[in-house]
N, C-alpha and C. Protein backbone atom coordinates (compact mmCIF):
# COMPACT_ATOMS: atom_id res chain seq x y z
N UNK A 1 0.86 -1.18 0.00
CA UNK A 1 0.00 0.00 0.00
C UNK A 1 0.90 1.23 0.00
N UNK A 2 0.77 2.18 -0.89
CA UNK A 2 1.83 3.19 -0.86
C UNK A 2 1.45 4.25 0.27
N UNK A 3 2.33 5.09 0.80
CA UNK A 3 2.44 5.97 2.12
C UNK A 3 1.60 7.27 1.14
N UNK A 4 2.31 7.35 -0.14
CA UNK A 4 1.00 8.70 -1.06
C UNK A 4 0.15 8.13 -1.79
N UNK A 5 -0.41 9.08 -1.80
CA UNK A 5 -1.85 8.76 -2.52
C UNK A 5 -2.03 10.11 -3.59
N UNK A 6 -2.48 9.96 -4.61
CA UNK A 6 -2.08 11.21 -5.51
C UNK A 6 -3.44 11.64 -5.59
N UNK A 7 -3.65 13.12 -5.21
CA UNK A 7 -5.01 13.88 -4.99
C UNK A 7 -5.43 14.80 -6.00
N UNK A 8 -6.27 14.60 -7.35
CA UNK A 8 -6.41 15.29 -8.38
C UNK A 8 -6.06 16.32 -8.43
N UNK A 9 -5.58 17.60 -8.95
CA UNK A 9 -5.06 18.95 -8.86
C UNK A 9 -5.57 19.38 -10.27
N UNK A 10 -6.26 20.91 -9.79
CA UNK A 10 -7.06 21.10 -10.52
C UNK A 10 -6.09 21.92 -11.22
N UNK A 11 -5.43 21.80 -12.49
CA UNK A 11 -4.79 22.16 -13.61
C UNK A 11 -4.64 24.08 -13.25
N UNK A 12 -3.54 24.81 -13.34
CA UNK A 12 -3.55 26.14 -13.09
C UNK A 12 -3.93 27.03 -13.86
N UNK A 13 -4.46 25.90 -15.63
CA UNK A 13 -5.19 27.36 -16.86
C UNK A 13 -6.59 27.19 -16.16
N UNK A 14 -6.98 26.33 -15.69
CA UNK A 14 -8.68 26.28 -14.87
C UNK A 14 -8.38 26.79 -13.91
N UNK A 15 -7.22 26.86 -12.97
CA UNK A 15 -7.27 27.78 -11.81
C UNK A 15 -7.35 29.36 -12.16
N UNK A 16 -6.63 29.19 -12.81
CA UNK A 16 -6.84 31.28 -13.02
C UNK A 16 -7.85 31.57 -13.61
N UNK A 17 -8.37 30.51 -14.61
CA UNK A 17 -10.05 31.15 -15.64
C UNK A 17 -11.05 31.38 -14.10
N UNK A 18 -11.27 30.68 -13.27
CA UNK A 18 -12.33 31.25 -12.29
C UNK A 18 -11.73 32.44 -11.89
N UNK A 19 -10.71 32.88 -12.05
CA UNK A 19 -11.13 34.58 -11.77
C UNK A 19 -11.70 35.13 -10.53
N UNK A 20 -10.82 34.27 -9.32
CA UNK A 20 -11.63 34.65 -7.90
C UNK A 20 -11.67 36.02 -7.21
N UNK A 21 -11.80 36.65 -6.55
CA UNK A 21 -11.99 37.62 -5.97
C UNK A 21 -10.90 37.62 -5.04
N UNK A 22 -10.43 38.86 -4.39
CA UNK A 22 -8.83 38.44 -3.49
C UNK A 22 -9.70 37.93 -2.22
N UNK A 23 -10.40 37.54 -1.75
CA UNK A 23 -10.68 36.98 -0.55
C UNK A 23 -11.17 35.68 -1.13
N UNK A 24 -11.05 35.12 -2.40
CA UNK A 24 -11.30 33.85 -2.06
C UNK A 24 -10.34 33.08 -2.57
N UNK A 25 -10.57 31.54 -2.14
CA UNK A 25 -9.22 31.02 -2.85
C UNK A 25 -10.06 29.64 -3.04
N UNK A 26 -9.14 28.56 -3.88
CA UNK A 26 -9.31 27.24 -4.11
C UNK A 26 -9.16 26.04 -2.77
N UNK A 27 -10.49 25.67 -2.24
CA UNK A 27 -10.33 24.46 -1.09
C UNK A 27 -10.04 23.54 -1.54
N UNK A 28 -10.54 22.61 -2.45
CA UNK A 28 -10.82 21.24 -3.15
C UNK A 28 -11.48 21.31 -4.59
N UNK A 29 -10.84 20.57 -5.30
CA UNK A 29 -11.46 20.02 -6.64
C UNK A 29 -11.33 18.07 -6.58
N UNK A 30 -12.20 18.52 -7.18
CA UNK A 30 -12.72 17.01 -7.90
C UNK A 30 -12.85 16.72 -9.32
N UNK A 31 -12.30 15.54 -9.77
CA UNK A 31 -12.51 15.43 -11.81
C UNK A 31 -13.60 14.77 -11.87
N UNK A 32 -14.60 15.69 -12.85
CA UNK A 32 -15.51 14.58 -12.92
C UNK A 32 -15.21 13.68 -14.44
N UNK A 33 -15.80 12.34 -13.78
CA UNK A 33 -15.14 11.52 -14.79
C UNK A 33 -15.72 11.38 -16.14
N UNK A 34 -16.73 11.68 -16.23
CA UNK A 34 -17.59 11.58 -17.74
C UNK A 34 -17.01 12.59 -19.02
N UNK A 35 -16.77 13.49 -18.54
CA UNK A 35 -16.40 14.44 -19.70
C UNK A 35 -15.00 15.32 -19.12
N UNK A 36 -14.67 14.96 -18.12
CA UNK A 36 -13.05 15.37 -17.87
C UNK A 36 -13.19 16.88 -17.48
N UNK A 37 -14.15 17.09 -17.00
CA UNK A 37 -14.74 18.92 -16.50
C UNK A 37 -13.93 18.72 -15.00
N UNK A 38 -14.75 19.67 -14.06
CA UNK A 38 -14.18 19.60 -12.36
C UNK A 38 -15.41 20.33 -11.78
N UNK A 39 -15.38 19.91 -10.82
CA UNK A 39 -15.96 20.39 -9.65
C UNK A 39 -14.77 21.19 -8.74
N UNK A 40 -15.17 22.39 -8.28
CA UNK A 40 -13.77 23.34 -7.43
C UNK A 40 -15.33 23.79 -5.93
N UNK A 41 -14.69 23.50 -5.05
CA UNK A 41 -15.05 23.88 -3.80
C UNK A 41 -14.06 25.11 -3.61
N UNK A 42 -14.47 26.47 -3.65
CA UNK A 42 -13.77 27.45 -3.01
C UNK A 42 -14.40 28.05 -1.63
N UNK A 43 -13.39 29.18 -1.16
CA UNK A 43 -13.89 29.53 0.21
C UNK A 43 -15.66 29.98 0.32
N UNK A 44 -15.65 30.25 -1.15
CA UNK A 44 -17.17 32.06 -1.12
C UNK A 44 -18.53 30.71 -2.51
N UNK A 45 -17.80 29.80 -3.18
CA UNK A 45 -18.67 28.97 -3.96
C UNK A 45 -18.52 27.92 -4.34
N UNK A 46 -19.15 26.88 -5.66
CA UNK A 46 -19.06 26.11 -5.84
C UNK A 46 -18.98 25.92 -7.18
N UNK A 47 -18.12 25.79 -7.89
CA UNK A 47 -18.17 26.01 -9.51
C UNK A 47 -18.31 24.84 -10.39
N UNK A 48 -18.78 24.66 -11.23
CA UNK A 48 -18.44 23.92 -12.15
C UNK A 48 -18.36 24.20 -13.49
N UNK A 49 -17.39 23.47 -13.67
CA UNK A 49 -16.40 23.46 -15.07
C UNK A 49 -16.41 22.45 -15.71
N UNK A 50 -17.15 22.18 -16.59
CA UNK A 50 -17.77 21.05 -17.57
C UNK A 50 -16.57 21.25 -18.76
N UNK A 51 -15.92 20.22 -18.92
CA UNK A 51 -15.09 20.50 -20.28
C UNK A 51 -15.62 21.17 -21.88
N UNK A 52 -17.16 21.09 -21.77
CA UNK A 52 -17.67 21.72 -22.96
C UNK A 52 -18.83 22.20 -22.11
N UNK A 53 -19.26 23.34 -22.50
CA UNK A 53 -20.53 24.15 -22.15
C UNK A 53 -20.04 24.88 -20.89
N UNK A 54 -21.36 25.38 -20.64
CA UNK A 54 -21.32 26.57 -19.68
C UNK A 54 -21.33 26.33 -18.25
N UNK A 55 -20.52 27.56 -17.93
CA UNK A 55 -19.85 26.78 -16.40
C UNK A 55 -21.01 27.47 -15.60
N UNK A 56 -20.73 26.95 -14.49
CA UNK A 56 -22.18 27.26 -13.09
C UNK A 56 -21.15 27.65 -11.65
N UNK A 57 -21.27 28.59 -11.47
CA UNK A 57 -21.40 29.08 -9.96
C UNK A 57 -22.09 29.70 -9.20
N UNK A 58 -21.92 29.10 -8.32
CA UNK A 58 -23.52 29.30 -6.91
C UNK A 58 -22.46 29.38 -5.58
N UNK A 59 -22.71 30.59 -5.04
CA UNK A 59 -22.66 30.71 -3.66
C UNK A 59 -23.22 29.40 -2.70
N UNK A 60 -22.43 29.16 -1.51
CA UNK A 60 -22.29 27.73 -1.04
C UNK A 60 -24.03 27.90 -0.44
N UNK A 61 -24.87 29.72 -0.04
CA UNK A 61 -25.72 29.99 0.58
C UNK A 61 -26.89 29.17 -0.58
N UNK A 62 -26.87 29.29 -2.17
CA UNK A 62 -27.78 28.65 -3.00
C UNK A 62 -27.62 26.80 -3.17
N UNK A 63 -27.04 26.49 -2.30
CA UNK A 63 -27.00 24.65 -2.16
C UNK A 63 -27.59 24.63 -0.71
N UNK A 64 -28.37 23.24 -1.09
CA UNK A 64 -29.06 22.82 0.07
C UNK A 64 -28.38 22.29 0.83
N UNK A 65 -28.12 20.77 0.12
CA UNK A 65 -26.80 19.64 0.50
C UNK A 65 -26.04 19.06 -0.64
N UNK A 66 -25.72 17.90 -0.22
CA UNK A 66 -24.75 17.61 -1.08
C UNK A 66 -25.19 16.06 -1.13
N UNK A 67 -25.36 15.06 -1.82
CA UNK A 67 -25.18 13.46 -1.33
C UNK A 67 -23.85 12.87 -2.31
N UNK A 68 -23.73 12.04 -1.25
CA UNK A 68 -22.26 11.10 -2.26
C UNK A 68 -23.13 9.95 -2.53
N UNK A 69 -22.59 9.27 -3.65
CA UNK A 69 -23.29 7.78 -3.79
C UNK A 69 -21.29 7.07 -4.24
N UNK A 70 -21.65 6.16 -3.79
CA UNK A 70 -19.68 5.43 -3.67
C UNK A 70 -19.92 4.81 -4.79
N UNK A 71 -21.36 4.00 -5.07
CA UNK A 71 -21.20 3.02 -6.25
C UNK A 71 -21.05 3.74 -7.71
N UNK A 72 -21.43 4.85 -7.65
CA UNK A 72 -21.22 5.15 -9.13
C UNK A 72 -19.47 5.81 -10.00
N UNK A 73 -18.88 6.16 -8.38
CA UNK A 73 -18.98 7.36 -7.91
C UNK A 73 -19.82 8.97 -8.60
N UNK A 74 -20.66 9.29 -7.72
CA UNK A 74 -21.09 10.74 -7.74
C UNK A 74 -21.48 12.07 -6.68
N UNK A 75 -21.36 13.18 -7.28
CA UNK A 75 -22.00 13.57 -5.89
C UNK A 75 -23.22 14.45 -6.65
N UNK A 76 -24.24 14.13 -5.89
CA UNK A 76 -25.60 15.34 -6.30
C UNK A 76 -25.75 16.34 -5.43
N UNK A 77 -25.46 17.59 -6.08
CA UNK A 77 -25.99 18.22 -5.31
C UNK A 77 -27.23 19.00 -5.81
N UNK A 78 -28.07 19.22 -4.55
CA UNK A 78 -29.21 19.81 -4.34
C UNK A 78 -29.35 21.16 -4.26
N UNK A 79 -30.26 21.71 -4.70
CA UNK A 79 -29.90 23.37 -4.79
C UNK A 79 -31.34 23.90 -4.11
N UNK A 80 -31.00 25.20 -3.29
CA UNK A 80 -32.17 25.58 -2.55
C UNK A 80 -33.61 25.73 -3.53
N UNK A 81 -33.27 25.71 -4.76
CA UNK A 81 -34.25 25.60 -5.15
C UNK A 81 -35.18 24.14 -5.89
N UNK A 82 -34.93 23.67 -5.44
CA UNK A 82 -35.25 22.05 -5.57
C UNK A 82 -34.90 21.54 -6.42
N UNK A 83 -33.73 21.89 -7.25
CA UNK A 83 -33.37 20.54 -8.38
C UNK A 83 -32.08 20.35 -7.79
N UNK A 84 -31.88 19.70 -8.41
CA UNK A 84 -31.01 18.87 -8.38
C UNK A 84 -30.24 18.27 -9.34
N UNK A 85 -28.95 18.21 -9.13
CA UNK A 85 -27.66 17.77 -10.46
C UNK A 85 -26.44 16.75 -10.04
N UNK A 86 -26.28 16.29 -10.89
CA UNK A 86 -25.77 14.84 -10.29
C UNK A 86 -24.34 15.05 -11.04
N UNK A 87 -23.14 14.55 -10.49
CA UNK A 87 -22.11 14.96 -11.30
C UNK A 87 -21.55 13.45 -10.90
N UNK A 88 -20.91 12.55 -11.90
CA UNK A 88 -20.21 11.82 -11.92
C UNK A 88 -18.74 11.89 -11.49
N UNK A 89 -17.59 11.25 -10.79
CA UNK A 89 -16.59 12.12 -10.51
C UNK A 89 -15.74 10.41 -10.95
N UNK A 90 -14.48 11.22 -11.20
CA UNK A 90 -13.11 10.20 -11.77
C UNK A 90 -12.51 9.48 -10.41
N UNK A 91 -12.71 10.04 -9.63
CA UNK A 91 -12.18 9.79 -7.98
C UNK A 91 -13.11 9.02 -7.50
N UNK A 92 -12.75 7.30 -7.52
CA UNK A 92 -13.81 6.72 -6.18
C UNK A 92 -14.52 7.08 -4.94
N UNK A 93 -12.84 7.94 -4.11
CA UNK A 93 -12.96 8.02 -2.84
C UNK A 93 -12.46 9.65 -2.86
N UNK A 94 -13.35 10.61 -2.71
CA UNK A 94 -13.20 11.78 -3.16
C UNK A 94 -13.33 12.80 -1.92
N UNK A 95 -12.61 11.82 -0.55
CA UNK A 95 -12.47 12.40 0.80
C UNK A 95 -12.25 13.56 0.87
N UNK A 96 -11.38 14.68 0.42
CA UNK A 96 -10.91 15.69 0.82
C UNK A 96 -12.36 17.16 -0.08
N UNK A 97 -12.76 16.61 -1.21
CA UNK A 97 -13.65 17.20 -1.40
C UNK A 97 -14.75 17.08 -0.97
N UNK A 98 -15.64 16.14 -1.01
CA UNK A 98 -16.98 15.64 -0.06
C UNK A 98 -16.62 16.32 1.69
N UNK A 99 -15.32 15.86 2.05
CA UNK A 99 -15.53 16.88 3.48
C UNK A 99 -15.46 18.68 3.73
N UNK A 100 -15.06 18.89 2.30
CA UNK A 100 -14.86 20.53 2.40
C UNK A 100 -16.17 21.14 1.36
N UNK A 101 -16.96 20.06 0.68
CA UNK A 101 -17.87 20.50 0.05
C UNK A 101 -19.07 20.56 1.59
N UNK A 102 -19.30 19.81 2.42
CA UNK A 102 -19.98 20.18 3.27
C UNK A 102 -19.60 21.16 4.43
N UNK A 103 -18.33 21.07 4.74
CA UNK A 103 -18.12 21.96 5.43
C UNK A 103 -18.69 23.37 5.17
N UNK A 104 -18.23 23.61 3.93
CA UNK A 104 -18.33 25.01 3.04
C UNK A 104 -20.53 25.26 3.25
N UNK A 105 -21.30 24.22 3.44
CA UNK A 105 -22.88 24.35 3.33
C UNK A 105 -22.97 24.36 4.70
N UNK A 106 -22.47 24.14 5.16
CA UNK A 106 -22.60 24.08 6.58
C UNK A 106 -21.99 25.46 6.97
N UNK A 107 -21.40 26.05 6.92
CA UNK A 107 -20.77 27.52 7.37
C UNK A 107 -21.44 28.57 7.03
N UNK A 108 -22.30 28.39 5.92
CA UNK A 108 -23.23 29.46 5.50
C UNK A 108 -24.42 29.55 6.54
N UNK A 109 -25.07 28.01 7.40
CA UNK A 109 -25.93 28.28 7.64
C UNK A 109 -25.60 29.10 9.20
N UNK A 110 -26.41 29.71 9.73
CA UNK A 110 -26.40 29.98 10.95
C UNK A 110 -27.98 29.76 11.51
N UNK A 111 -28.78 29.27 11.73
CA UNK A 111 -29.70 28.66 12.16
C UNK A 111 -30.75 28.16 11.50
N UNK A 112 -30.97 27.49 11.89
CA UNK A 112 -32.47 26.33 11.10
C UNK A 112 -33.11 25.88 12.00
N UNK A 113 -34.66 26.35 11.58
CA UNK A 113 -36.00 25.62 11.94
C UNK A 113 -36.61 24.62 11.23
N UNK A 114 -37.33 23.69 11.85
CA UNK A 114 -37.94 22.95 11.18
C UNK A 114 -39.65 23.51 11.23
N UNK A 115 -40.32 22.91 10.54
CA UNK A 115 -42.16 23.63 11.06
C UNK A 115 -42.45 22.38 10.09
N UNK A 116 -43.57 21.49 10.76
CA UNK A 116 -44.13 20.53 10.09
C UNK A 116 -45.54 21.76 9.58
N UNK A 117 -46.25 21.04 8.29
CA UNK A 117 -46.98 21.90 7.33
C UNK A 117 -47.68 20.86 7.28
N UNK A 118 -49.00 21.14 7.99
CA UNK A 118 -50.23 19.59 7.21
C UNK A 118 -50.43 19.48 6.02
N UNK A 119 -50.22 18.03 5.46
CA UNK A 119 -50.59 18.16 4.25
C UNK A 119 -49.16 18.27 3.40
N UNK A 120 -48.53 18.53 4.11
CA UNK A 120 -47.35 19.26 3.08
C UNK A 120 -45.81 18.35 3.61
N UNK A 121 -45.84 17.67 5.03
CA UNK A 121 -44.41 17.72 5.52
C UNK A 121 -43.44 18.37 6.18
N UNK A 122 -42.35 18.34 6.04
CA UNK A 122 -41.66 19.59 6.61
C UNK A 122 -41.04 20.17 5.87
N UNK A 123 -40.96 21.52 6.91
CA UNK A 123 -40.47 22.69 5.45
C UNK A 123 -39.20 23.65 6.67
N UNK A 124 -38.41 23.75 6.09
CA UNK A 124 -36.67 24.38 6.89
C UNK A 124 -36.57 25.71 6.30
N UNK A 125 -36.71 26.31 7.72
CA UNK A 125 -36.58 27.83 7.27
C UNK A 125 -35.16 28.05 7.59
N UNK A 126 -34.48 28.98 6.78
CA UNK A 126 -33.00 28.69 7.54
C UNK A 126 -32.08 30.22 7.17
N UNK A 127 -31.86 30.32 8.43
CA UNK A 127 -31.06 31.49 8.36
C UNK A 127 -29.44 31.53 7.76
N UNK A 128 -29.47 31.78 6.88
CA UNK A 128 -27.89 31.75 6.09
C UNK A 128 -27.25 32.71 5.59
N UNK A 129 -25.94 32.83 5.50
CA UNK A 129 -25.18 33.83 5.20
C UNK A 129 -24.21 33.54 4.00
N UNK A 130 -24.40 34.81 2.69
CA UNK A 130 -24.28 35.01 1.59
C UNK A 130 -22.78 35.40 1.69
N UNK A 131 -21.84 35.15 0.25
CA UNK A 131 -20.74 35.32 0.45
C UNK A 131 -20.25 36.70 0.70
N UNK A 132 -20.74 37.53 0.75
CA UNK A 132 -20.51 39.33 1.48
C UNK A 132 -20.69 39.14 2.74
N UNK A 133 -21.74 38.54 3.49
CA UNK A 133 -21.83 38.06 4.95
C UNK A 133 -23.01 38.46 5.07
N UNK A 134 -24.01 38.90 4.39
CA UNK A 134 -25.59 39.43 4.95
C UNK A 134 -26.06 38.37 4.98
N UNK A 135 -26.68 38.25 5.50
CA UNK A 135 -27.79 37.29 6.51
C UNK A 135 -29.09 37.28 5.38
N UNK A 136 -29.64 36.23 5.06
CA UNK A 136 -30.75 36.08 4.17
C UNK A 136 -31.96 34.79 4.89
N UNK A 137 -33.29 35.04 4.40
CA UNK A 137 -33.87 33.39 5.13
C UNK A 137 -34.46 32.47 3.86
N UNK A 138 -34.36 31.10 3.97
CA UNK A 138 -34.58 30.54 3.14
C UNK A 138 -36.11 29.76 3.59
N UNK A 139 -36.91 29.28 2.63
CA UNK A 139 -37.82 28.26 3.41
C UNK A 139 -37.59 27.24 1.54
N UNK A 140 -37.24 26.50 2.31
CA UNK A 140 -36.87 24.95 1.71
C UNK A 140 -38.05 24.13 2.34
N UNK A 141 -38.62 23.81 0.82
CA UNK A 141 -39.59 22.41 1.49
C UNK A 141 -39.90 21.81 0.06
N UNK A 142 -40.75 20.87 -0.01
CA UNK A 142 -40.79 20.03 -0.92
C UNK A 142 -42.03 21.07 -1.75
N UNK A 143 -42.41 20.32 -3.63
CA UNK A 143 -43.50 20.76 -4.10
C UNK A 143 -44.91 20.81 -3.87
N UNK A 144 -44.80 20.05 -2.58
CA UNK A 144 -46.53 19.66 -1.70
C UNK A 144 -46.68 20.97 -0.95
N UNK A 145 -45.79 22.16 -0.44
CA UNK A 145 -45.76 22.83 -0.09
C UNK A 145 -46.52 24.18 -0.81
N UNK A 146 -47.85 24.57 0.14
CA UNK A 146 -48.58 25.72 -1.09
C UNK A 146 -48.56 26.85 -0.16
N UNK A 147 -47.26 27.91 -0.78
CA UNK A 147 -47.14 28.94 -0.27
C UNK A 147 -48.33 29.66 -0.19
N UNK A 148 -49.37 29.29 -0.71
CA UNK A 148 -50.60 30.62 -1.23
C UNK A 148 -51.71 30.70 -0.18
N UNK A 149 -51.37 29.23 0.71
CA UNK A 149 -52.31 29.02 1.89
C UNK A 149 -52.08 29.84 2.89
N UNK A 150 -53.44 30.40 3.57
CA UNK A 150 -53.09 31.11 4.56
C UNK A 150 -52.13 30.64 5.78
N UNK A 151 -52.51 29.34 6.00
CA UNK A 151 -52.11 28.85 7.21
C UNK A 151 -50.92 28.25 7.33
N UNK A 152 -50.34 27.86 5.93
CA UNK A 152 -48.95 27.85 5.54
C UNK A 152 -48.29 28.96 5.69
N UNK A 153 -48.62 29.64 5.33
CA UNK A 153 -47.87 31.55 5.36
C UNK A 153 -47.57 31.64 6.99
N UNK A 154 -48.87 31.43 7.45
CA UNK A 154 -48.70 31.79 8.98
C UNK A 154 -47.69 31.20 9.97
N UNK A 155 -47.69 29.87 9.25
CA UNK A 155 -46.55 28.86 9.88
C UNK A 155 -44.92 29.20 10.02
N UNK A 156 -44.85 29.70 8.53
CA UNK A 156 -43.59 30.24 7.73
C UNK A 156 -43.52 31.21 8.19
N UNK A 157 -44.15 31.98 8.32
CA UNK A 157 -43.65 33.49 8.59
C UNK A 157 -43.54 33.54 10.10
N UNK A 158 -44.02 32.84 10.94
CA UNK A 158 -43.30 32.44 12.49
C UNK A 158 -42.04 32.04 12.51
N UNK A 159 -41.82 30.94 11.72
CA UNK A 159 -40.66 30.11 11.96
C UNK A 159 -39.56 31.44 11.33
N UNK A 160 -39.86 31.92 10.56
CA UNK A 160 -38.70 33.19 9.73
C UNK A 160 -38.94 34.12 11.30
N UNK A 161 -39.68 34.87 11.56
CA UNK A 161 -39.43 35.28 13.04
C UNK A 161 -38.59 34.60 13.89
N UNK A 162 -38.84 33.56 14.43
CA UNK A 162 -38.17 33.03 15.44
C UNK A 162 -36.63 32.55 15.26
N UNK A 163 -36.47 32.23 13.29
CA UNK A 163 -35.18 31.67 13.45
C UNK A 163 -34.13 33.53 13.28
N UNK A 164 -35.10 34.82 12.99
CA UNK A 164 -33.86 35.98 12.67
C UNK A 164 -33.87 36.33 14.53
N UNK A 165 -34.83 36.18 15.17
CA UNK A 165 -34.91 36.56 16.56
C UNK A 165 -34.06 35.64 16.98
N UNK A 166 -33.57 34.27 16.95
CA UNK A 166 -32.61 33.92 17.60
C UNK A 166 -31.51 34.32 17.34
N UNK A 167 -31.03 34.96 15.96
CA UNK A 167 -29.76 35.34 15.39
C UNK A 167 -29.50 36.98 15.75
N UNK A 168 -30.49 37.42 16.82
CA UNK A 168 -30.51 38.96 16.89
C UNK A 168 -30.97 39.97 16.07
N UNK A 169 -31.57 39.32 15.31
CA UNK A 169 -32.21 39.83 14.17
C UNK A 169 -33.34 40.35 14.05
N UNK A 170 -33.84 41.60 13.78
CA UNK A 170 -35.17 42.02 14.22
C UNK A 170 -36.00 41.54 12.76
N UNK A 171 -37.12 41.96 12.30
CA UNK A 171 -38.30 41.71 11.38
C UNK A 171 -37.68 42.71 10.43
């Protein structure tokens, strides 16, 4: 078993095309294996770089989560707005990114409620912070969810109270 293990490195003409901002820098990349593109976890987003077509970056605050699946290898991630994209990756065991891709969703949030919704499930209101640092609220819930109901509104718009009032946050 060798003492190294060689950890994809995301090529330096793809490092400089993202064009980061001086406060951010490169955490982790990943190759994805289908078309030889990358996935880059930085401090402020999450980019992707598809070897053909158009690249995508989202602030870590516009991802929900993340899932790994080992058998394919992939990771999907989920986006606050309910879809979802599945990226195939060249790396079986893609440890150092999968732990800094959550870290990075996890640092944005600063508090979360849950509020069960009859009829509907549960729906996560969640207080998170955008890569400038302002504070924004999200309500994440599934398509059974009907914002237009009164009593849904009423639910939601408590739980958005209670989760900016715990963060010091007035209305």
């Amino acid at each position: 078993m060798p003492l190294f293990t060689r950890r994809p490195t995301l090529p330096d003409a793809l490092r400089r095309s993202l064009d980061l901002p001086a406060r951010d820098t490169v955490l982790a990349a990943a190759e994805l294996g289908a078309d030889g593109g990358w996935l880059v976890a930085t401090r402020l987003a999450l980019h992707v770089l598809p070897a053909a077509g158009d690249r995508l970056t989202r602030s870590w605050s516009q991802v929900d989560r993340g899932t790994f699946d080992p058998e394919v290898p992939s990771i999907t991630v989920h986006w606050v707005t309910g879809d979802a994209d599945e990226y195939v990756l060249a790396d079986p065991r893609p440890a150092r990114f999968t732990q800094t891709f959550r870290e990075r969703v996890q640092s944005s949030v600063v508090h979360v409620q849950n509020v069960q919704v009859p009829g509907a499930g549960t729906v996560r209101v969640a207080l998170r912070r955008d890569p400038d640092g302002t504070l924004l609220t999200q309500v994440i819930g599934s398509a059974q969810v009907d914002l237009a109901d009164p009593g849904t509104v009423a639910l939601v718009d408590a739980a958005e109270r209670e989760v900016r009032a715990a963060a010091g946050l007035r209305d």
